[in-house]
PDB file of N, CA and C in Angstrom:
ATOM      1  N   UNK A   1     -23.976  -5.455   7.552  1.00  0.00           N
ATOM      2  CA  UNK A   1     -23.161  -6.446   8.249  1.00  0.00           C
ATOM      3  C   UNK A   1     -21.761  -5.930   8.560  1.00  0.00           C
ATOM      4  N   UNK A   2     -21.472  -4.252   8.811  1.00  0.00           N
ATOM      5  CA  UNK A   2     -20.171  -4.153   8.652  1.00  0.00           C
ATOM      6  C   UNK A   2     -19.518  -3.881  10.148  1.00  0.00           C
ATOM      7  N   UNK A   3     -20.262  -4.322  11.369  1.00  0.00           N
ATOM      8  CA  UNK A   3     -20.372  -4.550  12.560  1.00  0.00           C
ATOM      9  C   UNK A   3     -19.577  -5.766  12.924  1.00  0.00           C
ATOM     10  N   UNK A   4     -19.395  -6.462  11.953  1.00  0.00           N
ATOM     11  CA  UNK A   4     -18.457  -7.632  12.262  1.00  0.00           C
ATOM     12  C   UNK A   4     -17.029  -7.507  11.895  1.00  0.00           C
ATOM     13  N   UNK A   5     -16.620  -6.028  11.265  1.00  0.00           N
ATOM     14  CA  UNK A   5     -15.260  -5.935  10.961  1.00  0.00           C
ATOM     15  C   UNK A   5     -15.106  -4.088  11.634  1.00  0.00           C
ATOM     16  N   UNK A   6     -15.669  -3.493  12.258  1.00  0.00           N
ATOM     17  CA  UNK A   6     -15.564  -2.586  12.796  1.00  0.00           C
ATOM     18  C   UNK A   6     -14.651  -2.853  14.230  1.00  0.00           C
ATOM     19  N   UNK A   7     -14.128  -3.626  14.693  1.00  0.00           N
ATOM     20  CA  UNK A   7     -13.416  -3.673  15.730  1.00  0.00           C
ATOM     21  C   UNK A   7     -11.639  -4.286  14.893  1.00  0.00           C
ATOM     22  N   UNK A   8     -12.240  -4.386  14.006  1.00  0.00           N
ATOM     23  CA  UNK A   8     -11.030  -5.005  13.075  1.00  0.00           C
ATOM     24  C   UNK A   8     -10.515  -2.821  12.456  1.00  0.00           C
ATOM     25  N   UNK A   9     -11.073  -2.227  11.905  1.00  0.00           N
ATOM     26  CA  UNK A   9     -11.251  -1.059  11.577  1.00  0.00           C
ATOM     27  C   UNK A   9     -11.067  -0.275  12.670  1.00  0.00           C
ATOM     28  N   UNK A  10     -11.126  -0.110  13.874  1.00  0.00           N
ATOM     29  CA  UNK A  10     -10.588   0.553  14.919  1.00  0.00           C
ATOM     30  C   UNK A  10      -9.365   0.369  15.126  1.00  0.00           C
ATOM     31  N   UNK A  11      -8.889  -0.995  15.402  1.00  0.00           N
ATOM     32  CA  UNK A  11      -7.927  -1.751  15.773  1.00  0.00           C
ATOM     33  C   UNK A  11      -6.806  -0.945  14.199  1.00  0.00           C
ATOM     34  N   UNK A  12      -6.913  -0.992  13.574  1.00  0.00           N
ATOM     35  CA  UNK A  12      -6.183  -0.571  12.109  1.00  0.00           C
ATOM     36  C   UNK A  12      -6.012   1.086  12.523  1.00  0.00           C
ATOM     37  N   UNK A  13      -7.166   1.572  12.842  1.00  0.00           N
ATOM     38  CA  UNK A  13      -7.006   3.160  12.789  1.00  0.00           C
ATOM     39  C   UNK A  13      -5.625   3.854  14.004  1.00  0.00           C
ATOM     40  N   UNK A  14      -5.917   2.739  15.430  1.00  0.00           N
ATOM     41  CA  UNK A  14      -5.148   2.709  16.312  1.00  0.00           C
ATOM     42  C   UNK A  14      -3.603   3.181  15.845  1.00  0.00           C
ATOM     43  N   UNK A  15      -3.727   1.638  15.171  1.00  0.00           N
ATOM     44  CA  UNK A  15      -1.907   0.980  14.758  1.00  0.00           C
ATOM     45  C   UNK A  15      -1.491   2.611  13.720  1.00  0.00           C
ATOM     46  N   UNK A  16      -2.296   2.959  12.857  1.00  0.00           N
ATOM     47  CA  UNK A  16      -1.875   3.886  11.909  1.00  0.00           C
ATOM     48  C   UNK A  16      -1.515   5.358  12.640  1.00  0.00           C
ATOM     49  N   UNK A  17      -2.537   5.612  13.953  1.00  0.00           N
ATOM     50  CA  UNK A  17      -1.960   6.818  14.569  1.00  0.00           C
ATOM     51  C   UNK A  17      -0.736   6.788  15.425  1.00  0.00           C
ATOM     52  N   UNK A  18      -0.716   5.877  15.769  1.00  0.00           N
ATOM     53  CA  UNK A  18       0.980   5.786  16.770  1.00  0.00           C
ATOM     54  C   UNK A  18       1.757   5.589  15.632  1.00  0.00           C
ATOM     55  N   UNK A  19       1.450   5.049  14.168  1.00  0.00           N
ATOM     56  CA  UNK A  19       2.758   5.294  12.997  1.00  0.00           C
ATOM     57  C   UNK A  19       3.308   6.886  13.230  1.00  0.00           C
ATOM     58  N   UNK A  20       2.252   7.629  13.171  1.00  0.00           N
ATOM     59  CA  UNK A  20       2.417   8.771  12.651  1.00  0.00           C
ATOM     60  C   UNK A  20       3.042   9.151  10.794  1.00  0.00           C
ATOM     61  N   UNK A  21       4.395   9.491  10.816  1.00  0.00           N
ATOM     62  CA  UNK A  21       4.669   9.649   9.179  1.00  0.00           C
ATOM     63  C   UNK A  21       4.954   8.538   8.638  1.00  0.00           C
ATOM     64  N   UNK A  22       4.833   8.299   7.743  1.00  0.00           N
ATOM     65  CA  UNK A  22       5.379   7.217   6.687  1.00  0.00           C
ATOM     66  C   UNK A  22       5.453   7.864   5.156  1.00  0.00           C
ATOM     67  N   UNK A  23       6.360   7.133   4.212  1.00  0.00           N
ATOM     68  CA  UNK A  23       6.599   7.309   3.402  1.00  0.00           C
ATOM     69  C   UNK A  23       6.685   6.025   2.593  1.00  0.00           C
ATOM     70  N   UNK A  24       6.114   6.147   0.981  1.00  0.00           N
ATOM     71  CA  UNK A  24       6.273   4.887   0.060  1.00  0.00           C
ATOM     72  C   UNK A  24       7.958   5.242  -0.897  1.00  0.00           C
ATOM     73  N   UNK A  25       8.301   3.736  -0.861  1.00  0.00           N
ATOM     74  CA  UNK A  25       9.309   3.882  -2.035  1.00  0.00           C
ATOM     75  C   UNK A  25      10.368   3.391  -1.475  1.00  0.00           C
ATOM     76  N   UNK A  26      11.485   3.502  -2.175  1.00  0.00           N
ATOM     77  CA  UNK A  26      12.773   3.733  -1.953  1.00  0.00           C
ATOM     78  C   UNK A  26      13.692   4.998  -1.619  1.00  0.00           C
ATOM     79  N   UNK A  27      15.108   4.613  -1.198  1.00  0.00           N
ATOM     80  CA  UNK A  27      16.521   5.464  -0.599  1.00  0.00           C
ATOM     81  C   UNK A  27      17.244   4.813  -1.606  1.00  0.00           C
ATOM     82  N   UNK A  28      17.471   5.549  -2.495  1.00  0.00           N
ATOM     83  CA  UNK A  28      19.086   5.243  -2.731  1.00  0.00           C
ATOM     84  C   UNK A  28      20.096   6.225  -2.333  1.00  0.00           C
ATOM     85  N   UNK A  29      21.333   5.586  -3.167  1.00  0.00           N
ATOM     86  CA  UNK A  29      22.747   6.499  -2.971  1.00  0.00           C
ATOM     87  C   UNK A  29      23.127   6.146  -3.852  1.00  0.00           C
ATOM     88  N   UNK A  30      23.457   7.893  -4.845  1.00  0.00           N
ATOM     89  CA  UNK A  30      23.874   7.841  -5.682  1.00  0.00           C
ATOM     90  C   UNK A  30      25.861   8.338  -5.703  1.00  0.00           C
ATOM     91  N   UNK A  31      26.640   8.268  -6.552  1.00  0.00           N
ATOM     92  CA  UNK A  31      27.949   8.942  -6.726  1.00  0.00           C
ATOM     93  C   UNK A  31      27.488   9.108  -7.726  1.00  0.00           C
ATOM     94  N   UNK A  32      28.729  10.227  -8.374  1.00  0.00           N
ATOM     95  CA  UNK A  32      28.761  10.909 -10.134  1.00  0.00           C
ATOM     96  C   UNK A  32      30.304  10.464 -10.262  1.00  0.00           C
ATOM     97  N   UNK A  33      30.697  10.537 -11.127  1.00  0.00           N
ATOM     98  CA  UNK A  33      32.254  10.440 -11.465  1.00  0.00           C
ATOM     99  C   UNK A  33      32.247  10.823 -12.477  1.00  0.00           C
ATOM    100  N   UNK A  34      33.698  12.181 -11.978  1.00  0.00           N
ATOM    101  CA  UNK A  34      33.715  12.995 -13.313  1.00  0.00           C
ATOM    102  C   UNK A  34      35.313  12.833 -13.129  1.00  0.00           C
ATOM    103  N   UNK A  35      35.732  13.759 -14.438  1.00  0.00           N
ATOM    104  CA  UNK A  35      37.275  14.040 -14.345  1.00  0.00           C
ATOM    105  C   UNK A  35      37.946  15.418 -14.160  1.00  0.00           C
ATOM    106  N   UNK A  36      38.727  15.223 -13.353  1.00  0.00           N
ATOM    107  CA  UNK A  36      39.704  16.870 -13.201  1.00  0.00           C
ATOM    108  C   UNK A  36      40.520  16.870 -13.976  1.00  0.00           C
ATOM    109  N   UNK A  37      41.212  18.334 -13.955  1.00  0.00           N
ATOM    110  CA  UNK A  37      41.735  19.204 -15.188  1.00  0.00           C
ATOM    111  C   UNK A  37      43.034  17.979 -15.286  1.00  0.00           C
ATOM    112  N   UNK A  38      43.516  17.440 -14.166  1.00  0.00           N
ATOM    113  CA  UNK A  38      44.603  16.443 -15.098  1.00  0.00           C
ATOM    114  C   UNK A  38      44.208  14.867 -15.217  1.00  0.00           C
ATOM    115  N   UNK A  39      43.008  14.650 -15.734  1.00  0.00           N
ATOM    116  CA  UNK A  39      42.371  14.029 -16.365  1.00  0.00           C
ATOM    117  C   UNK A  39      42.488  12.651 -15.805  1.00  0.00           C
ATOM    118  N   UNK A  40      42.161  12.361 -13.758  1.00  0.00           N
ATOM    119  CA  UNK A  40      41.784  11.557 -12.969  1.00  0.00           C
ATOM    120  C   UNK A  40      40.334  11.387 -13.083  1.00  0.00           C
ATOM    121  N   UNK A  41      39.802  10.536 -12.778  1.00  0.00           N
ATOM    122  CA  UNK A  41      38.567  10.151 -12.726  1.00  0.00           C
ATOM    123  C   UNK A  41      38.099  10.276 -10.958  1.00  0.00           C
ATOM    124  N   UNK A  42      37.309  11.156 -10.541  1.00  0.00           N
ATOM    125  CA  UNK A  42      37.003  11.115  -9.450  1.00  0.00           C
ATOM    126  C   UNK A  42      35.628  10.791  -8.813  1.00  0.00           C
ATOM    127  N   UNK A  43      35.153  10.441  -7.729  1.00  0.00           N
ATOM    128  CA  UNK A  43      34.126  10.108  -7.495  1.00  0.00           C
ATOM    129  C   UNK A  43      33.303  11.364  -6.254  1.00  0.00           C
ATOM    130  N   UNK A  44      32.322  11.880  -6.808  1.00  0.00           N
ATOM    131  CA  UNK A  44      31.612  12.604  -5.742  1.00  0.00           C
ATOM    132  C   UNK A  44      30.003  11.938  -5.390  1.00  0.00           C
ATOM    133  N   UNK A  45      29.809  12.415  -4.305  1.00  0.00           N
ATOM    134  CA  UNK A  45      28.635  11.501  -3.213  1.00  0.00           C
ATOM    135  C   UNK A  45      28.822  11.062  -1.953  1.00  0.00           C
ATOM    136  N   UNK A  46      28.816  10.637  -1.468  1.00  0.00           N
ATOM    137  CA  UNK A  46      27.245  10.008  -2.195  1.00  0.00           C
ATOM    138  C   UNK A  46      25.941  10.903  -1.563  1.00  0.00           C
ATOM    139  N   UNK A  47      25.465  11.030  -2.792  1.00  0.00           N
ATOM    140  CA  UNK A  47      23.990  11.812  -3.165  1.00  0.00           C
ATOM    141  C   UNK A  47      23.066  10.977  -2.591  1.00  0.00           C
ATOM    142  N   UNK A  48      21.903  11.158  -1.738  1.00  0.00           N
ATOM    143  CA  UNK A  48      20.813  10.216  -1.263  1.00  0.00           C
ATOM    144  C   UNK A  48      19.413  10.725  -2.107  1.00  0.00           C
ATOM    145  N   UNK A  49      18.817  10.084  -2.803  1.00  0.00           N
ATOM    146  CA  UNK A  49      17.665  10.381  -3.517  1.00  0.00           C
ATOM    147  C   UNK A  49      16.458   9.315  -3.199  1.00  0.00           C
ATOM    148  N   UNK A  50      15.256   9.770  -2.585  1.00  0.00           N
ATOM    149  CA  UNK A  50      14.128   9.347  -2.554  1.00  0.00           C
ATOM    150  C   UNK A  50      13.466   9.289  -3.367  1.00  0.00           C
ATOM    151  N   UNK A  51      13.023   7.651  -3.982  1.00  0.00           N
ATOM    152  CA  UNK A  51      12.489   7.681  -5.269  1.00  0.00           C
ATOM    153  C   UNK A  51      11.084   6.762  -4.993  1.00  0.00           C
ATOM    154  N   UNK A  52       9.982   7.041  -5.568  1.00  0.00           N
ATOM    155  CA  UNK A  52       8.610   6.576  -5.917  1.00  0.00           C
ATOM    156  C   UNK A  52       7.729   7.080  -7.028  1.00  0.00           C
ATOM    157  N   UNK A  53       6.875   6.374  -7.208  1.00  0.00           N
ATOM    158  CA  UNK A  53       5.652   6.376  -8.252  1.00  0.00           C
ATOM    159  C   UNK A  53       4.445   6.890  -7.868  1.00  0.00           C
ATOM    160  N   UNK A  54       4.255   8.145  -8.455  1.00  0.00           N
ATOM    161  CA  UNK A  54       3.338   8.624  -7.975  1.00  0.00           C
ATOM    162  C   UNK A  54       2.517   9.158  -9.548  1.00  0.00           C
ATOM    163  N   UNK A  55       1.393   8.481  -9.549  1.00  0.00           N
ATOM    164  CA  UNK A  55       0.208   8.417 -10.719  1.00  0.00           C
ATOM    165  C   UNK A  55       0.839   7.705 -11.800  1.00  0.00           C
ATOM    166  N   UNK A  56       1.841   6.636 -11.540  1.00  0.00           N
ATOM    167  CA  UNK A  56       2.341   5.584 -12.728  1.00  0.00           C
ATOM    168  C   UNK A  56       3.442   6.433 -12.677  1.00  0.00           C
ATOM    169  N   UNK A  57       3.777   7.833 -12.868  1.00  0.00           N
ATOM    170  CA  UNK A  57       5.248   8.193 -12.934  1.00  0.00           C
ATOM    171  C   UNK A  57       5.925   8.110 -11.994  1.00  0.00           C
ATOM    172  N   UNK A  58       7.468   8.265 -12.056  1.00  0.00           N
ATOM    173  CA  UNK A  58       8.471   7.834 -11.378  1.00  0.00           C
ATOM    174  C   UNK A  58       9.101   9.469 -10.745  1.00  0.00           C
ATOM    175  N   UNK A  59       8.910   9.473  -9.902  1.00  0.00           N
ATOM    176  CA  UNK A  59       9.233  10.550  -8.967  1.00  0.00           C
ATOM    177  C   UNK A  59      10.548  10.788  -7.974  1.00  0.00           C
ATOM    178  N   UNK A  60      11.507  11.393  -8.290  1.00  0.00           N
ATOM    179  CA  UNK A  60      12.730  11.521  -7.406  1.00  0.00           C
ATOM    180  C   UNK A  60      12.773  12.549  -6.333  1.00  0.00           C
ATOM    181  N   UNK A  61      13.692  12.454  -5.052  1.00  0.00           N
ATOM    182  CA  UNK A  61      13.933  13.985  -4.881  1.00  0.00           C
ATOM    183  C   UNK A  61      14.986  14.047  -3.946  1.00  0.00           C
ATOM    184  N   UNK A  62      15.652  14.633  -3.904  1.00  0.00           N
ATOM    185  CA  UNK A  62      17.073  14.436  -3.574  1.00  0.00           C
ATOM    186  C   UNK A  62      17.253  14.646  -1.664  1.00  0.00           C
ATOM    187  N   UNK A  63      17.723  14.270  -1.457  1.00  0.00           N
ATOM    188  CA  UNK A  63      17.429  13.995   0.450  1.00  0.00           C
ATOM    189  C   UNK A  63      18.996  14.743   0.832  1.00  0.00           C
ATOM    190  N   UNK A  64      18.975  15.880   1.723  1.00  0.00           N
ATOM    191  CA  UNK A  64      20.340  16.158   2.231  1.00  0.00           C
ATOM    192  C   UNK A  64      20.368  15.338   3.764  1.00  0.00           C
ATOM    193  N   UNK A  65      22.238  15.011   3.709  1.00  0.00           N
ATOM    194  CA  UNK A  65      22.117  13.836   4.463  1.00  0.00           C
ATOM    195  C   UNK A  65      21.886  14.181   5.884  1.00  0.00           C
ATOM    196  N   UNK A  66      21.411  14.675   6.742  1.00  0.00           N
ATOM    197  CA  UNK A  66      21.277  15.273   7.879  1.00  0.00           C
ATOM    198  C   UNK A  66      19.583  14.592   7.692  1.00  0.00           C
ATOM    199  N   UNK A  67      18.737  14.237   6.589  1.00  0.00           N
ATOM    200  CA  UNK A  67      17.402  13.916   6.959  1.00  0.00           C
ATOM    201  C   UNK A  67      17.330  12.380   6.587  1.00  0.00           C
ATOM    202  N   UNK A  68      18.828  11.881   6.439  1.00  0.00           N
ATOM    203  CA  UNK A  68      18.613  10.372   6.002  1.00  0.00           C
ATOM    204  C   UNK A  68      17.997   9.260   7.031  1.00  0.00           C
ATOM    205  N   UNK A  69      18.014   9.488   8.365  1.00  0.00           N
ATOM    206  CA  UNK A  69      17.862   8.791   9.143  1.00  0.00           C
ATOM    207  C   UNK A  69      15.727   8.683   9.447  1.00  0.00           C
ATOM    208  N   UNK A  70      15.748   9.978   9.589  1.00  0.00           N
ATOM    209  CA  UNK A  70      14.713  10.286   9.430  1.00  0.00           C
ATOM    210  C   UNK A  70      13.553   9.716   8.185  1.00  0.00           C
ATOM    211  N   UNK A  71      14.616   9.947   7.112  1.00  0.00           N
ATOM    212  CA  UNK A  71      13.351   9.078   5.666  1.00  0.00           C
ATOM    213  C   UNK A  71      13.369   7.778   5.774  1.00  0.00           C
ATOM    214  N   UNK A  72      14.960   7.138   6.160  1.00  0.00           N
ATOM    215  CA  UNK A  72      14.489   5.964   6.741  1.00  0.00           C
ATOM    216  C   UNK A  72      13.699   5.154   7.552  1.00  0.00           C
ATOM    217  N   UNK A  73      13.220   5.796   8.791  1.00  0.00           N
ATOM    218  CA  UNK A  73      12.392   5.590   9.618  1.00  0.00           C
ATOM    219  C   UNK A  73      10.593   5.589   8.787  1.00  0.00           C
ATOM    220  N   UNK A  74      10.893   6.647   7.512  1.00  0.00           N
ATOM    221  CA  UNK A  74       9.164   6.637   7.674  1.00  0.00           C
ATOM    222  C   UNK A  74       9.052   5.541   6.463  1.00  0.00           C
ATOM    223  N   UNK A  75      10.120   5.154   5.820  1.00  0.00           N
ATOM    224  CA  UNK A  75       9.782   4.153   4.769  1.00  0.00           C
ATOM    225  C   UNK A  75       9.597   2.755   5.175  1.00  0.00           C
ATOM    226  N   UNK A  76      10.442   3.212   6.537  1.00  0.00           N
ATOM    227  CA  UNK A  76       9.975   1.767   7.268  1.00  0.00           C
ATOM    228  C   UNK A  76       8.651   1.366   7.767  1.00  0.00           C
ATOM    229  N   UNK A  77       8.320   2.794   8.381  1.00  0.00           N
ATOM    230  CA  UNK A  77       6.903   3.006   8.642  1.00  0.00           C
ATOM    231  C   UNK A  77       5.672   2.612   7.184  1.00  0.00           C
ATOM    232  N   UNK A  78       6.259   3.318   6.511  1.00  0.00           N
ATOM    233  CA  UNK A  78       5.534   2.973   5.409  1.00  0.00           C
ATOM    234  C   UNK A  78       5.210   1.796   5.090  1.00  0.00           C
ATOM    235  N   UNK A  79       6.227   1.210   5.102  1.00  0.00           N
ATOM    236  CA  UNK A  79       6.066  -0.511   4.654  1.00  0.00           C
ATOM    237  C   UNK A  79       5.031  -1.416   6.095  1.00  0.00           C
ATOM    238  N   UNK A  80       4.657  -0.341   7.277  1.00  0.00           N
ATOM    239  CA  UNK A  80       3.814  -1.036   7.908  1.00  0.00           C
ATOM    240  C   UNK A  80       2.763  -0.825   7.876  1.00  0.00           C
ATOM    241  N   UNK A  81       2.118   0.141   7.022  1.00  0.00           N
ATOM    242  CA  UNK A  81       1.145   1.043   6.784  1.00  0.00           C
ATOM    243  C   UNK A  81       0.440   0.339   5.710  1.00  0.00           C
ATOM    244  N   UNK A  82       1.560  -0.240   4.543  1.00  0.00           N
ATOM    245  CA  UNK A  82       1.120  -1.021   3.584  1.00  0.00           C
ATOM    246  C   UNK A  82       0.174  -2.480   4.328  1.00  0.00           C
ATOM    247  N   UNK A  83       1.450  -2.954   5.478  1.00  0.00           N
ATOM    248  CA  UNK A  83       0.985  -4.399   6.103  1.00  0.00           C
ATOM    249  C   UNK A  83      -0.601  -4.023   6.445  1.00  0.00           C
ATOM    250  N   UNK A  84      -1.123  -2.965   7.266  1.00  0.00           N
ATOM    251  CA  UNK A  84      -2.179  -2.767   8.226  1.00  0.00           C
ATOM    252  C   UNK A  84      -3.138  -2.431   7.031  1.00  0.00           C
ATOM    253  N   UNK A  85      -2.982  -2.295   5.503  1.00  0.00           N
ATOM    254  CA  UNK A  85      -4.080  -1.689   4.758  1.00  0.00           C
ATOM    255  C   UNK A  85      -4.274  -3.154   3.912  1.00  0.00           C
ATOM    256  N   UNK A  86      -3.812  -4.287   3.785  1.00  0.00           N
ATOM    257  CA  UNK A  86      -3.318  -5.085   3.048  1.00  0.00           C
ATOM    258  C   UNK A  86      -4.209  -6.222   4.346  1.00  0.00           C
ATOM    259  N   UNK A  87      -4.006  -6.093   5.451  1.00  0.00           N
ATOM    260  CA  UNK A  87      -4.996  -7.129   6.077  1.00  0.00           C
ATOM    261  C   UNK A  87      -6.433  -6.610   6.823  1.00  0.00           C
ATOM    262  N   UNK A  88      -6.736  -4.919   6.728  1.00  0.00           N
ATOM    263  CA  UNK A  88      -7.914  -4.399   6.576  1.00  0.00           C
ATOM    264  C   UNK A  88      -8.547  -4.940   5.792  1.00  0.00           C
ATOM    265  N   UNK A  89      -7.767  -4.582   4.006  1.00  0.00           N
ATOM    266  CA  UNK A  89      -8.658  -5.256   2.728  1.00  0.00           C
ATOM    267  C   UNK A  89      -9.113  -6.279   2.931  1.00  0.00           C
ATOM    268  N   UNK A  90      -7.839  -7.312   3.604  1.00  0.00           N
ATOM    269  CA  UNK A  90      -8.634  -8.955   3.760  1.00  0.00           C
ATOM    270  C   UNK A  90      -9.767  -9.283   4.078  1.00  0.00           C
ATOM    271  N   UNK A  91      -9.780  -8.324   5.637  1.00  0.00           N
ATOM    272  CA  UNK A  91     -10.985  -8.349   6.617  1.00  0.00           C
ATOM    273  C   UNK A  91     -11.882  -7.912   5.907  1.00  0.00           C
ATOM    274  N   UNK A  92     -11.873  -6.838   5.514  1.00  0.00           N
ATOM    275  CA  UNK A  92     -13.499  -6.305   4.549  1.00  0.00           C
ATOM    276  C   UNK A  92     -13.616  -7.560   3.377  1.00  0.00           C
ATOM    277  N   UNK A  93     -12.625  -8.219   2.432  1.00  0.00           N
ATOM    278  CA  UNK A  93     -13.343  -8.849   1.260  1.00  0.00           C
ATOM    279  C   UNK A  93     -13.700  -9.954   2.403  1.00  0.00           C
ATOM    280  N   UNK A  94     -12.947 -10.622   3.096  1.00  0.00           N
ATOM    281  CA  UNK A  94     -13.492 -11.935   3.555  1.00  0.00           C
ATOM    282  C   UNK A  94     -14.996 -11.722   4.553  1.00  0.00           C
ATOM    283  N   UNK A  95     -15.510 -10.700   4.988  1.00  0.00           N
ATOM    284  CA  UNK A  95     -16.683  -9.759   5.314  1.00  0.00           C
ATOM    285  C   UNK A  95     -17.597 -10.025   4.383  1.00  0.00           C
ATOM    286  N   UNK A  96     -17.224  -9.826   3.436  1.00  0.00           N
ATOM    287  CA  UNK A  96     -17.752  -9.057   2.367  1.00  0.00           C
ATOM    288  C   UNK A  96     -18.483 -10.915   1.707  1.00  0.00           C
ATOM    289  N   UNK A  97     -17.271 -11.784   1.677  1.00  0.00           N
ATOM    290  CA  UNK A  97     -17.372 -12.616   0.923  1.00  0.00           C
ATOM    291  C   UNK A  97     -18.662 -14.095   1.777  1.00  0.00           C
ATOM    292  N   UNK A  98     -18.751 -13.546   2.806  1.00  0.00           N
ATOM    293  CA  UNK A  98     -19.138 -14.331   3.986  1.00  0.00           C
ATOM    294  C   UNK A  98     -20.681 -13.597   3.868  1.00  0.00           C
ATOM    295  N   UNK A  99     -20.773 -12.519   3.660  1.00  0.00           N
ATOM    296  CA  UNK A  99     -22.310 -11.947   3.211  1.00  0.00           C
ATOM    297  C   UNK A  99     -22.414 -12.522   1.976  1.00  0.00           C
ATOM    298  N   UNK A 100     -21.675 -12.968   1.159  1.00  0.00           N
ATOM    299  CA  UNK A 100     -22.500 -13.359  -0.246  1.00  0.00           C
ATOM    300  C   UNK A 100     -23.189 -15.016   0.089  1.00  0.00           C
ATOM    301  N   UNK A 101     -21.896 -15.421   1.055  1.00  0.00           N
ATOM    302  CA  UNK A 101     -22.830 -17.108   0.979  1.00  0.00           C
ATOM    303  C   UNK A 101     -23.785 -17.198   1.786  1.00  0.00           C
ATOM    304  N   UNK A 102     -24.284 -16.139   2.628  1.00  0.00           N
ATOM    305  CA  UNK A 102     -25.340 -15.865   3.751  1.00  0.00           C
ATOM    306  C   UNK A 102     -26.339 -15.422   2.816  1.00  0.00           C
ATOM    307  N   UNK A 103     -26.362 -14.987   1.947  1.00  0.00           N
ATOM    308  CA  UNK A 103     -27.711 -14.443   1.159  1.00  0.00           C
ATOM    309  C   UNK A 103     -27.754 -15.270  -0.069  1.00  0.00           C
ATOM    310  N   UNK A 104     -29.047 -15.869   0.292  1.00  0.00           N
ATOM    311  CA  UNK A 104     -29.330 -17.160  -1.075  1.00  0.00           C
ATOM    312  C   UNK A 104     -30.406 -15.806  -1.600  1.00  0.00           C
ATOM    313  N   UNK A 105     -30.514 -16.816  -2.885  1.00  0.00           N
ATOM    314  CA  UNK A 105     -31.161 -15.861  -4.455  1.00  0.00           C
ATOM    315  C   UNK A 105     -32.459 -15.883  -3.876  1.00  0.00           C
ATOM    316  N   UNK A 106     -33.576 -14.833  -4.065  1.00  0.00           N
ATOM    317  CA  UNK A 106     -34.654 -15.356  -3.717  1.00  0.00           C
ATOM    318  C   UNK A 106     -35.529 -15.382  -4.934  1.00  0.00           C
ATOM    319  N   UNK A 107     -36.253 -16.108  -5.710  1.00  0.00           N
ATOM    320  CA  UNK A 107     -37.111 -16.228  -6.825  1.00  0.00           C
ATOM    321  C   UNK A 107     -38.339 -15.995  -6.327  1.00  0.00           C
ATOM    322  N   UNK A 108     -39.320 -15.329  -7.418  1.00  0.00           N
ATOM    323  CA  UNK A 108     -40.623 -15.399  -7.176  1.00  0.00           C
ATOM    324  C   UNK A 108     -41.026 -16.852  -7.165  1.00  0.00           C
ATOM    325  N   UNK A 109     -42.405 -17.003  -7.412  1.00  0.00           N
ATOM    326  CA  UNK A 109     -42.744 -18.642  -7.265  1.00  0.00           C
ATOM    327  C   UNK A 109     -43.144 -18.552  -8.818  1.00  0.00           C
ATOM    328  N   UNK A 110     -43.852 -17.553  -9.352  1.00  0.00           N
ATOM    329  CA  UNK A 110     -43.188 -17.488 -11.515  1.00  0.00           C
ATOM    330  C   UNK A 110     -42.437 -17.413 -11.767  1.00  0.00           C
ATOM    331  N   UNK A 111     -40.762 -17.256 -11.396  1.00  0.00           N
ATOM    332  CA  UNK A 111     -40.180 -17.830 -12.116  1.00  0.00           C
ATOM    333  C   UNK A 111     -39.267 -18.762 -11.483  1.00  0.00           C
ATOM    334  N   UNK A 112     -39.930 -19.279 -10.565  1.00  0.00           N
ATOM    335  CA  UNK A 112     -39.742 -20.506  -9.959  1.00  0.00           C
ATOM    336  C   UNK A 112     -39.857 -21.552 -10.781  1.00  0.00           C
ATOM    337  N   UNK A 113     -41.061 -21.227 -10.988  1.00  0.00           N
ATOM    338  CA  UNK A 113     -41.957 -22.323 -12.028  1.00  0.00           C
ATOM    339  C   UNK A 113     -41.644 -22.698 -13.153  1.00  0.00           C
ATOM    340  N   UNK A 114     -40.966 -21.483 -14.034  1.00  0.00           N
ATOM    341  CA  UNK A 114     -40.651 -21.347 -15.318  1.00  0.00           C
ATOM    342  C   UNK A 114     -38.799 -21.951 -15.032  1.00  0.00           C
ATOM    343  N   UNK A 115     -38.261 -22.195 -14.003  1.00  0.00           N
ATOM    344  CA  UNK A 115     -37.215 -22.233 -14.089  1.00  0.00           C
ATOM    345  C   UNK A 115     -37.351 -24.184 -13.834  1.00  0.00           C
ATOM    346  N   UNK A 116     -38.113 -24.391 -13.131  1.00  0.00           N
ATOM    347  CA  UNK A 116     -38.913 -25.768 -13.442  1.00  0.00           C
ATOM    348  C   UNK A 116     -38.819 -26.226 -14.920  1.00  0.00           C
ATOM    349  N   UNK A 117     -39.685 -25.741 -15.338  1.00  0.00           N
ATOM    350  CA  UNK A 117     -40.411 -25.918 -17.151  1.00  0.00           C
ATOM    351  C   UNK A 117     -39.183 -25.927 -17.583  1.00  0.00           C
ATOM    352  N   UNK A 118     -38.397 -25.008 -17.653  1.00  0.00           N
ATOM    353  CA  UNK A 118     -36.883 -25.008 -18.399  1.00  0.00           C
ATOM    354  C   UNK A 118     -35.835 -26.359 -18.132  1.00  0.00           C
ATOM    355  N   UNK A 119     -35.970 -26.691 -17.189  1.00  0.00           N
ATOM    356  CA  UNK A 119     -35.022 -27.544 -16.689  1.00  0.00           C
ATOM    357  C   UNK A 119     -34.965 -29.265 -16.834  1.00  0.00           C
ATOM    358  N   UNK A 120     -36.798 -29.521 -16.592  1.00  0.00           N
ATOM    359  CA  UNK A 120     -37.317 -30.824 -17.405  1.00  0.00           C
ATOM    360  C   UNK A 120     -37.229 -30.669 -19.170  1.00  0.00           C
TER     361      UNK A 120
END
């Protein structure tokens, strides 16, 4: 029955090739603040670090700013990549869930019978 969500599955494959890159996670910006020899407190940064989870761990990596615009774009992307896989799933369970109430149980006519006997 998977003829009834295959135009739903094209339609998804479409949207994902004109994404092209994407990326999961976050951008931050970091500063450090340290002190000089006459003992000011100064601030250096801001540092841009790309951070995600990758196999439950937490994964950083530091972005020089000439590619910030750029990681921005694919995290944005990303977050549409999530949308288009998130209403695929739908389409396949609600597929999926629409074949279960279409197929009734079928019993032999023994334990048809016996399910009779049990029930009086």
């Amino acid at each position: 029955m998977t003829t009834r969500i295959d135009p739903i599955i094209d339609d998804a494959t479409k949207q994902l090739k004109i994404l092209g890159t994407a990326r999961r996670g976050q951008l931050s910006k970091q500063f450090f603040a340290r002190k000089t020899a006459d003992g000011k407190t100064v601030q250096q940064g801001p540092y841009y670090v790309w951070q995600r989870s990758v196999k439950g761990r937490k994964v950083s990596v530091r972005i020089p700013p000439e590619q910030i615009e750029q990681v921005q774009a694919d995290l944005r992307r990303g977050k549409q990549v999530q949308a288009i896989f998130e209403s695929l799933f739908k389409a396949m369970e609600d597929a999926a869930a629409q074949d279960d109430v279409n197929t009734k149980k079928k019993y032999s006519k023994r334990v048809a019978g016996k399910r009779r006997m049990l029930s009086t």
